[in-house]
C-alpha atoms as a PDB file:
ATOM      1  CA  UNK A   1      13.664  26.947 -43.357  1.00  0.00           C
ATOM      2  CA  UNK A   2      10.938  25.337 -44.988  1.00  0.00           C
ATOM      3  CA  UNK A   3      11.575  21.758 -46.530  1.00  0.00           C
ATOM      4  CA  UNK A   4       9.771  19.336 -48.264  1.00  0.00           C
ATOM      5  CA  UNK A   5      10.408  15.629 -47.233  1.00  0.00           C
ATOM      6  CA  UNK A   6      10.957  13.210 -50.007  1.00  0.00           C
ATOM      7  CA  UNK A   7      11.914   9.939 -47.797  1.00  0.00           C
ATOM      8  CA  UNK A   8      10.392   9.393 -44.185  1.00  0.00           C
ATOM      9  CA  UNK A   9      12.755  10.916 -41.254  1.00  0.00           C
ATOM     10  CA  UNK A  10      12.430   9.615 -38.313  1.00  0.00           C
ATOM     11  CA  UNK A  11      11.450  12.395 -35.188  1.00  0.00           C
ATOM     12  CA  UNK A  12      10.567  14.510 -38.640  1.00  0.00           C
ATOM     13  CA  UNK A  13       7.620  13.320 -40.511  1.00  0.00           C
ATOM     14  CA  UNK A  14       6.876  11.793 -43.983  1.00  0.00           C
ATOM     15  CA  UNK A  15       7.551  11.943 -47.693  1.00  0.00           C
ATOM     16  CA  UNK A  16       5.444  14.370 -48.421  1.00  0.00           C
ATOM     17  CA  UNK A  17       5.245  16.267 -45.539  1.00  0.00           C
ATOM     18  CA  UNK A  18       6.067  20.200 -45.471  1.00  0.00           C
ATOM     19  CA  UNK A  19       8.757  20.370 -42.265  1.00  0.00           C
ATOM     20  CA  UNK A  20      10.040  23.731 -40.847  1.00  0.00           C
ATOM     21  CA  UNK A  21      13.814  22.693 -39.589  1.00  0.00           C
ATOM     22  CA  UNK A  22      16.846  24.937 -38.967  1.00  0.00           C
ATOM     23  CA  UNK A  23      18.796  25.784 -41.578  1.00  0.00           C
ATOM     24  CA  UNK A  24      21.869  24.196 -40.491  1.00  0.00           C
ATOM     25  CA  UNK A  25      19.955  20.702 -40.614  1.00  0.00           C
ATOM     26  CA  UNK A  26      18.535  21.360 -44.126  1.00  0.00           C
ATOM     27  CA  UNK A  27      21.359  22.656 -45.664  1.00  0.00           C
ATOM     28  CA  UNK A  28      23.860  20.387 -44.349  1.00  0.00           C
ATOM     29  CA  UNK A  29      21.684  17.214 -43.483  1.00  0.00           C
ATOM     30  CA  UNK A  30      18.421  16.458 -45.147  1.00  0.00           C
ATOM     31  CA  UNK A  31      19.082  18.282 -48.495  1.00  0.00           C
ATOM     32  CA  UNK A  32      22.556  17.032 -49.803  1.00  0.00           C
ATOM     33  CA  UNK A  33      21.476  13.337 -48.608  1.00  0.00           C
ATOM     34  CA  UNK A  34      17.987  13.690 -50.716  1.00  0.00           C
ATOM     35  CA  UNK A  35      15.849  12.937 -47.469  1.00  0.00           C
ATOM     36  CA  UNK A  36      14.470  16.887 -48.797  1.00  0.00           C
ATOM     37  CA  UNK A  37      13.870  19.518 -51.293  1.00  0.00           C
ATOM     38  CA  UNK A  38      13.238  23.423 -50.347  1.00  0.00           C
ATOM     39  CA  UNK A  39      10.347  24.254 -50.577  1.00  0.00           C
ATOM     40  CA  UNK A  40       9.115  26.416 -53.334  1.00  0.00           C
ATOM     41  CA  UNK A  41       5.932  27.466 -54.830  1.00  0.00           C
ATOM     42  CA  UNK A  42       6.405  24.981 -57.361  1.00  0.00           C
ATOM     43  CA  UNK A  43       7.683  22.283 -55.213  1.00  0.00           C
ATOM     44  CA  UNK A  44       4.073  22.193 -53.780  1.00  0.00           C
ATOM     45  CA  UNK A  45       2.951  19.936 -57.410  1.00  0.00           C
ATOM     46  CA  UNK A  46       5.877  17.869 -55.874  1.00  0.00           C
ATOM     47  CA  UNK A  47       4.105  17.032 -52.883  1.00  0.00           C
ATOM     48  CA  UNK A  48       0.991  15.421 -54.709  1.00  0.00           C
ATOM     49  CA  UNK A  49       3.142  13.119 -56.535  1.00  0.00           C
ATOM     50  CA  UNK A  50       5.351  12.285 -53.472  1.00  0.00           C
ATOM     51  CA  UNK A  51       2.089  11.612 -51.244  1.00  0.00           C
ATOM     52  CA  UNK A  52       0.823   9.170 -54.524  1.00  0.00           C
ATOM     53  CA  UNK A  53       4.118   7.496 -54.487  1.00  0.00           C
ATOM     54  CA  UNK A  54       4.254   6.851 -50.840  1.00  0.00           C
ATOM     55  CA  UNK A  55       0.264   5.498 -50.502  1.00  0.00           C
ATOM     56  CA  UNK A  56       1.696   2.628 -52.901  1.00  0.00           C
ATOM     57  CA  UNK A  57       4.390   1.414 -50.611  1.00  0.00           C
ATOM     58  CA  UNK A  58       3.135   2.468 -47.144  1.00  0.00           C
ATOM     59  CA  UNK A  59       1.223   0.040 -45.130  1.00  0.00           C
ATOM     60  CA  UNK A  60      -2.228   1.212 -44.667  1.00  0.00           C
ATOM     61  CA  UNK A  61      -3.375  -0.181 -41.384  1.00  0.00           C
ATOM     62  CA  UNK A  62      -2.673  -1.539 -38.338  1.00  0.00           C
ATOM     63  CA  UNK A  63      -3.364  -4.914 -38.809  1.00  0.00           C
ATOM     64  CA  UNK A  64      -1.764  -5.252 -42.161  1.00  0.00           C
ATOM     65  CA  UNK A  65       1.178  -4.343 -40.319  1.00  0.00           C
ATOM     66  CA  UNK A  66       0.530  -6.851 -37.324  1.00  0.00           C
ATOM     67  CA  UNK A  67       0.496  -9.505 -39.884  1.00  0.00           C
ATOM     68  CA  UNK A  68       3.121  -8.923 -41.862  1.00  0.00           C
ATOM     69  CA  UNK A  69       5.208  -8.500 -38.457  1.00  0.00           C
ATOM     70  CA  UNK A  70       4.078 -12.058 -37.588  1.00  0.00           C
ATOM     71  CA  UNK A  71       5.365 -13.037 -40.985  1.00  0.00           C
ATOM     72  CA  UNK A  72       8.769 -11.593 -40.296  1.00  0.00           C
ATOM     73  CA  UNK A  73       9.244 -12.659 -36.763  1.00  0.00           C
ATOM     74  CA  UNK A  74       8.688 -15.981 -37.827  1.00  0.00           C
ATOM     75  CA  UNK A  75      11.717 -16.223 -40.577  1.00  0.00           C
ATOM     76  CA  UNK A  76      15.127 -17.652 -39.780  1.00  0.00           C
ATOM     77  CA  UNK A  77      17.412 -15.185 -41.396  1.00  0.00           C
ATOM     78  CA  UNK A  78      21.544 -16.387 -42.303  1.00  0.00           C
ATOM     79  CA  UNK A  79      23.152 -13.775 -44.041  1.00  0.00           C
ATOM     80  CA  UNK A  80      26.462 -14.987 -45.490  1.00  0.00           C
ATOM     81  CA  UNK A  81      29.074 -12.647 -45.638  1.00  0.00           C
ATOM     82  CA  UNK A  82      32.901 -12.565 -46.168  1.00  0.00           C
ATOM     83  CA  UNK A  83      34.878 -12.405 -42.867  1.00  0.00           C
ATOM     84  CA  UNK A  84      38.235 -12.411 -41.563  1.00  0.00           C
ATOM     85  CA  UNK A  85      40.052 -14.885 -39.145  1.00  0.00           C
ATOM     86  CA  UNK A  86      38.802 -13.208 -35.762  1.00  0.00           C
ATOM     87  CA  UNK A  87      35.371 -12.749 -36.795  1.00  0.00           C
ATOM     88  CA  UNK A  88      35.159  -9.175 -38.333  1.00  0.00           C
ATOM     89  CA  UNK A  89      33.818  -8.487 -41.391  1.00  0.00           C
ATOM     90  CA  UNK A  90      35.264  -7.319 -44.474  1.00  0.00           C
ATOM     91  CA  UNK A  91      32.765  -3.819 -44.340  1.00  0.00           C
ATOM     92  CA  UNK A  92      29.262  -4.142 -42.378  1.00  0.00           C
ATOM     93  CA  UNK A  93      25.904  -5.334 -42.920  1.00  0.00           C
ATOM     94  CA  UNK A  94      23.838  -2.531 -44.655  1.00  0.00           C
ATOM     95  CA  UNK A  95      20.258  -2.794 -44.465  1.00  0.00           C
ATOM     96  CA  UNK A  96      19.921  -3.480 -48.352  1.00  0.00           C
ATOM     97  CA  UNK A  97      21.567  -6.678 -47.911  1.00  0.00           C
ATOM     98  CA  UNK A  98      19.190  -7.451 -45.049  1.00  0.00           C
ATOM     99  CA  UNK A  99      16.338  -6.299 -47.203  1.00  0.00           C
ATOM    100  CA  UNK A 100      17.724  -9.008 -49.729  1.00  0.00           C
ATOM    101  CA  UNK A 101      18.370 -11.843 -47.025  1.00  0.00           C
ATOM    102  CA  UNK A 102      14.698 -11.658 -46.184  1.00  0.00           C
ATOM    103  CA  UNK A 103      13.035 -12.310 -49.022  1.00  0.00           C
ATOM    104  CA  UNK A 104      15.454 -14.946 -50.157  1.00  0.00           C
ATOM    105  CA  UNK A 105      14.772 -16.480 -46.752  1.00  0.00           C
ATOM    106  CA  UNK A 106      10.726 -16.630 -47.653  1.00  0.00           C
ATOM    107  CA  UNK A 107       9.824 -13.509 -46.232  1.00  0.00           C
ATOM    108  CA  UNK A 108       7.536 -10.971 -46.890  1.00  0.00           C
ATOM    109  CA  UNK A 109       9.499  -7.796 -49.256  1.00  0.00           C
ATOM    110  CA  UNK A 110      11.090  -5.085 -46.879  1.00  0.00           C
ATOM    111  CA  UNK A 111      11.821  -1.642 -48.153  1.00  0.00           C
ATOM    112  CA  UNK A 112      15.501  -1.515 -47.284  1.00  0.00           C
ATOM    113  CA  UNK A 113      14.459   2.505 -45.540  1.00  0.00           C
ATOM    114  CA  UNK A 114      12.506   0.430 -42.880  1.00  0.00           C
ATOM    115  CA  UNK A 115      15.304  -1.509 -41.611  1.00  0.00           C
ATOM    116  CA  UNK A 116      16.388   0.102 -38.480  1.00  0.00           C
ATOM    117  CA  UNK A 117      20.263  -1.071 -37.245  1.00  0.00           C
ATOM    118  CA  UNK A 118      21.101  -0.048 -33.755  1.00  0.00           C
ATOM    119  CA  UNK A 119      24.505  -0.183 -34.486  1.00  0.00           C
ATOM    120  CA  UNK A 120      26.623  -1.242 -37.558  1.00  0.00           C
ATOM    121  CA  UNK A 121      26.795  -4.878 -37.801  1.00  0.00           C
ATOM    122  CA  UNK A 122      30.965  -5.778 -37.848  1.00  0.00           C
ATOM    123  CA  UNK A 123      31.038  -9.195 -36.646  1.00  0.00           C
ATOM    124  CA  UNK A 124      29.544 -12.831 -37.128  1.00  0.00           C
ATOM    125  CA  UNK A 125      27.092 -14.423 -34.612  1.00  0.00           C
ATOM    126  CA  UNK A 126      23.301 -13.219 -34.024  1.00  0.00           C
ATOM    127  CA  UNK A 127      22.337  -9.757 -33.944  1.00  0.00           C
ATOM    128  CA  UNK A 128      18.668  -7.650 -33.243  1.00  0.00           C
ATOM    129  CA  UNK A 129      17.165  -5.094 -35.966  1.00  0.00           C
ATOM    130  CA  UNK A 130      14.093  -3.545 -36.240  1.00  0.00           C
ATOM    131  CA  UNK A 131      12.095  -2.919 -39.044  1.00  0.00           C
ATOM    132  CA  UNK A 132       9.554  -0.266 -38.865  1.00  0.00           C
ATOM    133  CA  UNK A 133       6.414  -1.481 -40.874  1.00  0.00           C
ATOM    134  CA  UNK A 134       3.808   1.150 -39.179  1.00  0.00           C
ATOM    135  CA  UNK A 135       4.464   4.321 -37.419  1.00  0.00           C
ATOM    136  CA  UNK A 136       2.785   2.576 -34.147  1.00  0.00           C
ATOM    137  CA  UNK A 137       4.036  -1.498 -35.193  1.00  0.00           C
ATOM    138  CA  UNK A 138       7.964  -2.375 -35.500  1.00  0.00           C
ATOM    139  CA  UNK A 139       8.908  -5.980 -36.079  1.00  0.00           C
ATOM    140  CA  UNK A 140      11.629  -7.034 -34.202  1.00  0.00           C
ATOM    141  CA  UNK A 141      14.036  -9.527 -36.089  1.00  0.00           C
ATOM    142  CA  UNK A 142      16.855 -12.080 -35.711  1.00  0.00           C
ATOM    143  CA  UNK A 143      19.895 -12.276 -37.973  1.00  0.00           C
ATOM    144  CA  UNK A 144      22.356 -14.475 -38.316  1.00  0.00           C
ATOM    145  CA  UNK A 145      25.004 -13.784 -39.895  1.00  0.00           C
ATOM    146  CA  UNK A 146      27.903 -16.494 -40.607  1.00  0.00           C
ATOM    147  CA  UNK A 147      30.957 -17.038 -42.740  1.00  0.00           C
ATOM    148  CA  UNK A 148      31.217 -17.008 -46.414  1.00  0.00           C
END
């Protein structure tokens, strides 16, 4: 099935890009999330205005990445969040809240669909997450997240 990509996918491509996937994945993955549209004949004018879109938030080179990774890596992030007796969190950490933490730390502004978990963070203390600034360039970053 052909699909048009309205948010970046990793493995996949980017907004914008005109995929062929199996139906399964489309019908039951990337279209009822909104990461894609089918493609139609008239979905094509969709494209243009997805590829302008994306050229005003994607980082255009590699070295505008490389800086703003040595921005990042150099911010202490504390996220304060509510918590229970033993440590675990009331919910998780979802990368909008991240996206939040950094700028209010001093950072540079992180779209929230770069922010790459390993795993859902549960629990208080220091964790790793990535944030993808470039396909080639991904920031590595520490959190920490303590009690509210």
């Amino acid at each position: 099935m052909k699909i048009i990509l309205t948010h970046e996918v990793s493995g996949l491509g980017a907004a914008g890009d005109v995929v062929d996937v199996k139906d399964g994945y489309a019908r039951n993955y990337l279209v009822p999330r909104g990461f894609a549209i089918r493609w139609t004949k008239g979905g094509e004018k969709d494209v243009a205005q997805i590829r302008r879109a994306r050229k005003i938030h994607e980082i255009a080179t590699i070295e505008q990445a490389n800086e703003i990774k040595a921005r990042l890596e150099g911010v202490k992030v504390q996220l304060a969040v509510r918590s229970g007796d033993a440590g675990r969190l009331f919910g998780s950490v979802t990368p909008a809240d991240l996206a939040s933490a950094i700028k209010s730390a001093g950072g540079p502004e992180v779209d929230k669909r770069r922010i790459e978990l390993g795993s859902p963070i549960k629990t208080l203390g220091s964790h790793q997450v990535s944030v993808r600034l470039h396909p080639e360039v991904a920031a590595k970053l520490g959190i920490e997240v303590v009690a509210a």
